[in-house]
Protein backbone atom coordinates (compact mmCIF):
# COMPACT_ATOMS: atom_id res chain seq x y z
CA UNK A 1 -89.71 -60.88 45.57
CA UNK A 2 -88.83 -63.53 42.95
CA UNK A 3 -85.41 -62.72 40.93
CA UNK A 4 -86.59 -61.88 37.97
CA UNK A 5 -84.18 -60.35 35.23
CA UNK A 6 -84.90 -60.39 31.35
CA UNK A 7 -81.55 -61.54 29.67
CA UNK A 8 -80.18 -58.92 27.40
CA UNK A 9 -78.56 -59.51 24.29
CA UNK A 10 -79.66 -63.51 24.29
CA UNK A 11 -79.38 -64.92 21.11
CA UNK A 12 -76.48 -62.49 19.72
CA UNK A 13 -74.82 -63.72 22.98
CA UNK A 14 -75.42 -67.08 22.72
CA UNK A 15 -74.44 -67.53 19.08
CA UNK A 16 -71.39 -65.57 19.64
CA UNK A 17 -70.26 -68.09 22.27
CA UNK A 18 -70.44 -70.99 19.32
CA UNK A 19 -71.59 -73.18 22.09
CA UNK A 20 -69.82 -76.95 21.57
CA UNK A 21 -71.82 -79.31 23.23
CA UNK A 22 -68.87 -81.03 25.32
CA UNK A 23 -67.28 -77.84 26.16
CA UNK A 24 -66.34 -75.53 29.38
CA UNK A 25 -68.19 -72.38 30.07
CA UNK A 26 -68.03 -69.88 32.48
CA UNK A 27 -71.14 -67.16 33.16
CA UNK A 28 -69.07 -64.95 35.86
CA UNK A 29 -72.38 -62.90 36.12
CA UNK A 30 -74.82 -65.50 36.42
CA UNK A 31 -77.64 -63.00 37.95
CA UNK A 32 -81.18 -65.07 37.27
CA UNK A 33 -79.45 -67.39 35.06
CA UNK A 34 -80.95 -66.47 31.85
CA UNK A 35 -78.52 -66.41 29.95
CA UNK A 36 -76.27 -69.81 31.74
CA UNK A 37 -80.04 -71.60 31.03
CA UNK A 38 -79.48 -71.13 26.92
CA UNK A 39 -76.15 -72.35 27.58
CA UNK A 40 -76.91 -75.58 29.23
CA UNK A 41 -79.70 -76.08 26.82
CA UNK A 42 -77.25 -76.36 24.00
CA UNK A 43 -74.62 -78.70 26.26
CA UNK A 44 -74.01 -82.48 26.19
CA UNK A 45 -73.82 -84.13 29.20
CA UNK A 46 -69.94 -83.85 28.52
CA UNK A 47 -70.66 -80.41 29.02
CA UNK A 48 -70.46 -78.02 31.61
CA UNK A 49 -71.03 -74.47 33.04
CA UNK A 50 -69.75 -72.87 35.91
CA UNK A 51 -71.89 -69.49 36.80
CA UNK A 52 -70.20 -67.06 39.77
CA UNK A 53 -72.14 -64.60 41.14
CA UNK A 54 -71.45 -62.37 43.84
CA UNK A 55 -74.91 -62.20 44.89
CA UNK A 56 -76.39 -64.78 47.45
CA UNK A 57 -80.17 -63.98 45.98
CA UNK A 58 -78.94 -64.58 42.83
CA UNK A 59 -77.13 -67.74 43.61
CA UNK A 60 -80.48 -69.18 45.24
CA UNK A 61 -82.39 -67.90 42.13
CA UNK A 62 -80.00 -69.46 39.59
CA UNK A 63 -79.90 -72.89 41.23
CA UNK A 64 -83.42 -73.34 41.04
CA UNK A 65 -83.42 -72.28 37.22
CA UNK A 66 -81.10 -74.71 36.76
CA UNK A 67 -81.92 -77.80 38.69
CA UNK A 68 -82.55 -79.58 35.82
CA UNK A 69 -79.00 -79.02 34.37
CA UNK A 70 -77.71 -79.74 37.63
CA UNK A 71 -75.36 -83.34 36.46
CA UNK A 72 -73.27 -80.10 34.43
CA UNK A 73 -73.54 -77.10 36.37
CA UNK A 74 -71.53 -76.44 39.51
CA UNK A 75 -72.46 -73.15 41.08
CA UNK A 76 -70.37 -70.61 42.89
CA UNK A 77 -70.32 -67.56 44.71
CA UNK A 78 -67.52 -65.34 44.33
CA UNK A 79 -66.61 -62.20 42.37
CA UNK A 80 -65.82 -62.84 38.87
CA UNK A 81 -62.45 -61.17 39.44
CA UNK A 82 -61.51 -64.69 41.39
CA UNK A 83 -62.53 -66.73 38.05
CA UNK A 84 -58.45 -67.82 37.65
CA UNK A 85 -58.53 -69.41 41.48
CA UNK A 86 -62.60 -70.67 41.19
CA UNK A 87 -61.64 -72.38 38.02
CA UNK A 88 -58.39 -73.96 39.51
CA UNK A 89 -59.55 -75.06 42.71
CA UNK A 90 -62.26 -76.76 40.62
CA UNK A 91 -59.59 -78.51 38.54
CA UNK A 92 -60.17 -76.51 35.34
CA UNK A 93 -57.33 -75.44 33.26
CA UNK A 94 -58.86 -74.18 30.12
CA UNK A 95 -62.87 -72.65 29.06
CA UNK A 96 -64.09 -72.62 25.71
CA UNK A 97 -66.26 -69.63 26.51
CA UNK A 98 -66.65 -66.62 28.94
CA UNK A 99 -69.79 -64.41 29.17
CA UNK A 100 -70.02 -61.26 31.62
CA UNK A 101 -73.09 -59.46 31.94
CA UNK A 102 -72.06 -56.50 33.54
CA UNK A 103 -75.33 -54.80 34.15
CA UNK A 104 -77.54 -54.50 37.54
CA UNK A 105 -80.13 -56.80 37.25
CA UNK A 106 -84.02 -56.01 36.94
CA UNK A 107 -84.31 -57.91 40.65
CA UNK A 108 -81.71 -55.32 42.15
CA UNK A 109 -83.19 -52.66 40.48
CA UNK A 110 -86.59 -53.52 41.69
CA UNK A 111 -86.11 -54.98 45.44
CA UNK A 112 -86.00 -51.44 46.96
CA UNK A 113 -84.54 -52.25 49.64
CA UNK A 114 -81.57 -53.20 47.90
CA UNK A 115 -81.07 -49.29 47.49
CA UNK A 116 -79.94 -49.52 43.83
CA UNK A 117 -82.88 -47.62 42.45
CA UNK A 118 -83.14 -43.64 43.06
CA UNK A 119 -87.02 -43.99 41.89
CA UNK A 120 -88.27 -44.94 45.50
CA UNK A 121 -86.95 -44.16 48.77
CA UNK A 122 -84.67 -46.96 50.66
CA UNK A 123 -81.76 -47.11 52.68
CA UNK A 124 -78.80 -46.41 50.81
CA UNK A 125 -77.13 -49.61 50.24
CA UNK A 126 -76.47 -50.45 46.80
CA UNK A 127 -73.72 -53.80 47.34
CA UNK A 128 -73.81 -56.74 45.04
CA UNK A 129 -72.35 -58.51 47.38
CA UNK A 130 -74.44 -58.40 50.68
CA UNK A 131 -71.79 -59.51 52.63
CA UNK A 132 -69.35 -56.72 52.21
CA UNK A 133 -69.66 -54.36 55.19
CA UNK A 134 -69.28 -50.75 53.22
CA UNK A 135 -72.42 -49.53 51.77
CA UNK A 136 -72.94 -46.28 49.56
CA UNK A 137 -74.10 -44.72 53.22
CA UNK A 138 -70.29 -44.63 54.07
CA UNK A 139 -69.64 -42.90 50.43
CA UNK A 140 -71.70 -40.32 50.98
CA UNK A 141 -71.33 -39.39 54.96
CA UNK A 142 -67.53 -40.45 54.32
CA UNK A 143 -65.84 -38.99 51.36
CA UNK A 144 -64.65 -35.59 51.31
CA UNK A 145 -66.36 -33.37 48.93
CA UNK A 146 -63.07 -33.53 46.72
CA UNK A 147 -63.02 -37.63 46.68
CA UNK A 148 -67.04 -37.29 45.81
CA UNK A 149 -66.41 -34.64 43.47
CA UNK A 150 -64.36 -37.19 41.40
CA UNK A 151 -66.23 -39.96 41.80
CA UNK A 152 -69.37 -38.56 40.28
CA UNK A 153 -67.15 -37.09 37.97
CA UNK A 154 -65.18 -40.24 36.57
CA UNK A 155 -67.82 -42.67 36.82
CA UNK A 156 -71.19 -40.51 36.52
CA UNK A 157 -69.88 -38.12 34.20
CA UNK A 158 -72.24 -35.46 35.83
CA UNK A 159 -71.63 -32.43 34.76
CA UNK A 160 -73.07 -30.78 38.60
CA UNK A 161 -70.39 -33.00 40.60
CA UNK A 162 -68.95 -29.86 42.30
CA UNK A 163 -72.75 -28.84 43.22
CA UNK A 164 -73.72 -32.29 43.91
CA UNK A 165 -70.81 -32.97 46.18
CA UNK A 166 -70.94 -29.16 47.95
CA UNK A 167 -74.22 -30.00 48.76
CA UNK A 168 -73.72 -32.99 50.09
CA UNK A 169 -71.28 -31.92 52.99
CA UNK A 170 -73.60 -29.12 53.77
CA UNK A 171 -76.51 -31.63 54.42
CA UNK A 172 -74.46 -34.49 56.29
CA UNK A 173 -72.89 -31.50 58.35
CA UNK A 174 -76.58 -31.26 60.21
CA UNK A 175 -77.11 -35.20 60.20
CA UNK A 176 -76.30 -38.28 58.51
CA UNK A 177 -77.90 -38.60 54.54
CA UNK A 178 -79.83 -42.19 55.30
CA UNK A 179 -82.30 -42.79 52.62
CA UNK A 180 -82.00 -42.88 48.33
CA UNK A 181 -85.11 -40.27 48.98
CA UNK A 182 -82.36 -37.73 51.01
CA UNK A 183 -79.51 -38.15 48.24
CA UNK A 184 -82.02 -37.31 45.50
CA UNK A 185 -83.34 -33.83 47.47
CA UNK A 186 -79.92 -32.98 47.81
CA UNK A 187 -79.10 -33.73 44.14
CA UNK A 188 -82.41 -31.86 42.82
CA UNK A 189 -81.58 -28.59 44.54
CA UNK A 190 -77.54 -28.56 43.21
CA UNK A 191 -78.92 -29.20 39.72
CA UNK A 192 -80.79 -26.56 37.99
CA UNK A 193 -84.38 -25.83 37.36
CA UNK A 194 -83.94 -25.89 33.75
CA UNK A 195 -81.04 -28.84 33.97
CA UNK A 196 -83.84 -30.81 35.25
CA UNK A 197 -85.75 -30.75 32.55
CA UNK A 198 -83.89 -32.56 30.47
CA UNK A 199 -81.59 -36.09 30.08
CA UNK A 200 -83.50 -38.05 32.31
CA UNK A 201 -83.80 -38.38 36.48
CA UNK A 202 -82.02 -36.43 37.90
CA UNK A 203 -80.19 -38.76 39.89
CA UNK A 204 -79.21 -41.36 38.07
CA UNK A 205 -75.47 -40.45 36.87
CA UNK A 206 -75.08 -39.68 40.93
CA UNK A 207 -76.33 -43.20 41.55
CA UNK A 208 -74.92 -44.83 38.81
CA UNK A 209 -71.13 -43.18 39.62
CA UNK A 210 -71.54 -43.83 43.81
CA UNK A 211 -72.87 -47.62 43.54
CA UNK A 212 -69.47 -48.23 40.75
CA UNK A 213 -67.18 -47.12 43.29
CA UNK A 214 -68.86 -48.69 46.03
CA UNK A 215 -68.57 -52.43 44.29
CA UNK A 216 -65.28 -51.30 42.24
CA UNK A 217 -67.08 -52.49 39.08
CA UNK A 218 -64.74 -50.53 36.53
CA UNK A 219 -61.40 -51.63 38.57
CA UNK A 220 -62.28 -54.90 38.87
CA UNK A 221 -63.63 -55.24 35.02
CA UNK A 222 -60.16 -53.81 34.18
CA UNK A 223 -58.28 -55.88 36.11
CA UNK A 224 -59.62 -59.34 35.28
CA UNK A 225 -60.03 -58.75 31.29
CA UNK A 226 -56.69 -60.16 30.36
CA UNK A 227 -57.00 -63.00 32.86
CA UNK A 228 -59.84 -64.00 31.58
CA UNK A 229 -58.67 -64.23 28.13
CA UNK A 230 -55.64 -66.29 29.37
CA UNK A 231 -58.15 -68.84 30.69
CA UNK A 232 -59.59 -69.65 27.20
CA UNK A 233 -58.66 -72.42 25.01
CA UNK A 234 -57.95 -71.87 21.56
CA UNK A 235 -60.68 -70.56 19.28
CA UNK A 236 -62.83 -69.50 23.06
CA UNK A 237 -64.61 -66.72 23.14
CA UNK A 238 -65.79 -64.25 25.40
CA UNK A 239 -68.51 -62.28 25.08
CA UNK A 240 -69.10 -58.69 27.14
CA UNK A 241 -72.48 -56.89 27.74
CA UNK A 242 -71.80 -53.69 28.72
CA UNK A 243 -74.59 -50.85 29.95
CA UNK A 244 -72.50 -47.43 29.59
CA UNK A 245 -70.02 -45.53 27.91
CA UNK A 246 -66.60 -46.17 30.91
CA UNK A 247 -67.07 -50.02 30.94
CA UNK A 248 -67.42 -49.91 27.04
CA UNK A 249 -63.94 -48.20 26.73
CA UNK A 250 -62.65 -50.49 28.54
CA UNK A 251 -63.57 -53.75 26.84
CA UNK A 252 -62.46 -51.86 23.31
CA UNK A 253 -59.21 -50.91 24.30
CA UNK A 254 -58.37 -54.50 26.34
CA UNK A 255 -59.53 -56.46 23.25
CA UNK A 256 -57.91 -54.36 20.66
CA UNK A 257 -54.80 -54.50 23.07
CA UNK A 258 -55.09 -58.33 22.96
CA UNK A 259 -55.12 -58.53 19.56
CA UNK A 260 -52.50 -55.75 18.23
CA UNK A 261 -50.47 -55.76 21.43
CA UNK A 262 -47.04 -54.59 20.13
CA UNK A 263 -45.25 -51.10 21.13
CA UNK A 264 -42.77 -50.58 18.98
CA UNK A 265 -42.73 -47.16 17.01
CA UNK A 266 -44.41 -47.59 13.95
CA UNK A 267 -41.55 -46.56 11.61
CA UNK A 268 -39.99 -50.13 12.48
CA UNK A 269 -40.06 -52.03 9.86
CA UNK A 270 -40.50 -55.39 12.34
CA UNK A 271 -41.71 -55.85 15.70
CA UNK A 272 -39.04 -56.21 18.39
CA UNK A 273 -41.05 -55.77 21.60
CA UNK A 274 -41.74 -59.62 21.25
CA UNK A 275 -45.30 -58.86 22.43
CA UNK A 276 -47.75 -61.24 20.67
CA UNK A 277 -51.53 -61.26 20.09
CA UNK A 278 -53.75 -63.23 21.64
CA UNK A 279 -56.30 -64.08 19.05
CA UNK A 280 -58.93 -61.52 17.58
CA UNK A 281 -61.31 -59.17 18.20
CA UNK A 282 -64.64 -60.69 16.33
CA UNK A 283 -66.79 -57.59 16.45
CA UNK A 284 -65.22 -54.01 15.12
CA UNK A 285 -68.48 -52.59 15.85
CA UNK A 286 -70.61 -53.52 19.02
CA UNK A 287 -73.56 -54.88 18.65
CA UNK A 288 -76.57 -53.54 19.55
CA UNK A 289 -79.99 -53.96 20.70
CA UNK A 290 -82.94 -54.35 17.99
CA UNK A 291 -85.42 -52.16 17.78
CA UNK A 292 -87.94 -55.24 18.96
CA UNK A 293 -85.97 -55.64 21.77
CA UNK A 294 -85.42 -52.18 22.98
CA UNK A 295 -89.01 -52.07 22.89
CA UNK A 296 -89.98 -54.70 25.20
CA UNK A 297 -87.08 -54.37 27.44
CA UNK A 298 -86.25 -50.70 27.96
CA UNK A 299 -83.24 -51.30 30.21
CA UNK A 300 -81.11 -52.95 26.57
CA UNK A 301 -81.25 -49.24 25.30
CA UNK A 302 -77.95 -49.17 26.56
CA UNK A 303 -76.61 -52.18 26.19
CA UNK A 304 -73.31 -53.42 23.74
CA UNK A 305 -71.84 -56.67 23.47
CA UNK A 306 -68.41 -57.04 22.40
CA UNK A 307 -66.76 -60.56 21.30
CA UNK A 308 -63.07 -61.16 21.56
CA UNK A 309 -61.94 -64.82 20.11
CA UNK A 310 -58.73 -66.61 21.62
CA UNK A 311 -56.30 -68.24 19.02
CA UNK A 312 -53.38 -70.24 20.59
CA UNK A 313 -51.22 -69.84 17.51
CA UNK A 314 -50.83 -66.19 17.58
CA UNK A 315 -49.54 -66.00 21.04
């Protein structure tokens, strides 16, 4: 099927990048492009935009969207984690902007045979990156009830995980659980009837927590935030579109971090730790979805953008 995924966020994003028409940009989620396509739009051909995406259907996808920009977009496909080395082996010192969209895309979603989605029945897959030999078949016949216990936990925040996982074991003990349609039997009968009812599928929290461990999504988003700011030349931005509550936390706490960064005791009446901000964090609040928006693209419901702005000076 084509790769089709409706941009969330687009023109808060794009005006929170204040695009310069000669500048640097980096999309480390490029996905169908939609957003990396506004972007180019607004660049000179002194500009230019390098989009990573871990993806090779994306990659394809994203080309072809933006073969006409292609004298100022180089495309790559990599992790966004490896932005620091992509960026240096392409000469690049300094951005002037950083966007991560850090939700699935519609075309995941909707290719069933990707295994993302627990509305149809599918292998159970669920990589990003296609070439990566785990799958979430070897998280759910692998893991010890205790290790899936947590991970549904910590990253689903389902409120069954004992159930869930108990249940689990039992089944795989008689054969192998294959298919998204086996998980999501074995989730409805550890959940109860009148649990059911309420908060949505069933299985989505279950999904949701096994495909982040599976692709390390909240590791790698932790480990790569303050890199990425380090990459940015003074007054960049980067902008983060986050889909749920764990990845949200994060991107608060490493901005605010980034900007208030000192640990001394706050009876001291200067700072001695010597730690020094990086620049500032441009939105206190998130922000959010409108209601027109919501409405025509039910999977933004969720979504928050955060902005964090590098200044040079304050380091």
């Amino acid at each position: 099927m084509e790769f089709a995924h409706t941009s969330v966020l687009l023109e808060e994003t794009i005006e929170g990048l204040h695009i310069r028409p000669d500048g640097v940009y980096v999309d480390g989620t490029l996905g169908g492009a939609g957003h990396s396509y506004e972007i180019c739009r607004r660049l000179s051909g002194a500009g230019r935009l390098i989009g990573i995406d871990q993806d090779g259907d994306a990659i394809e996808a994203a080309k072809e969207r933006l073969r006409e920009y292609e004298d100022r977009v180089t495309v790559v496909r990599s992790n966004y984690q490896d932005m620091p080395a992509v960026l240096r082996d392409l000469g690049i010192r300094s951005v002037d902007g950083i966007l991560l969209d850090l939700g699935v895309s519609s075309y995941q979603l909707d290719t069933v045979e990707r295994g993302f989605t627990y509305k149809e029945d599918a292998p159970l897959d669920m990589r990003m990156d296609q070439r990566q030999e785990k799958t979430a078949r070897d998280i759910v016949n692998g893991y010890t009830e205790e290790e899936l216990c947590r991970i549904l936990w910590d990253y689903g925040e389902e409120r069954f995980a004992r159930n869930i996982a108990r249940r689990i074991v039992q089944a795989r003990q008689e054969k192998p659980v294959e298919t998204t349609g086996e998980l999501n039997e074995i989730i409805r009968k550890a959940i109860p009837a009148k649990a059911r009812t309420s908060g949505g599928h069933p299985g989505k929290r279950t999904f949701q927590a096994i495909r982040i461990e599976l692709n390390r999504e909240l590791e790698v988003l932790e480990e790569s935030l303050n890199g990425m700011i380090d990459l940015l030349d003074d007054g960049g931005r980067i902008c983060v579109i986050t889909f749920h509550s764990l990845e949200d936390r994060i991107v608060k706490n490493i901005f605010r971090k980034n900007e208030d960064p000192c640990i001394c005791p706050k009876e001291f009446p200067v700072c001695v730790c010597g730690r020094k901000p990086k620049g500032r964090v441009v939105t206190r609040k998130p922000i959010l979805p409108g209601d027109r928006e919501k409405e025509y693209n039910k999977r933004s419901r969720s979504a928050k953008l955060r902005i964090f702005e590098r200044r040079i000076e304050a380091s």
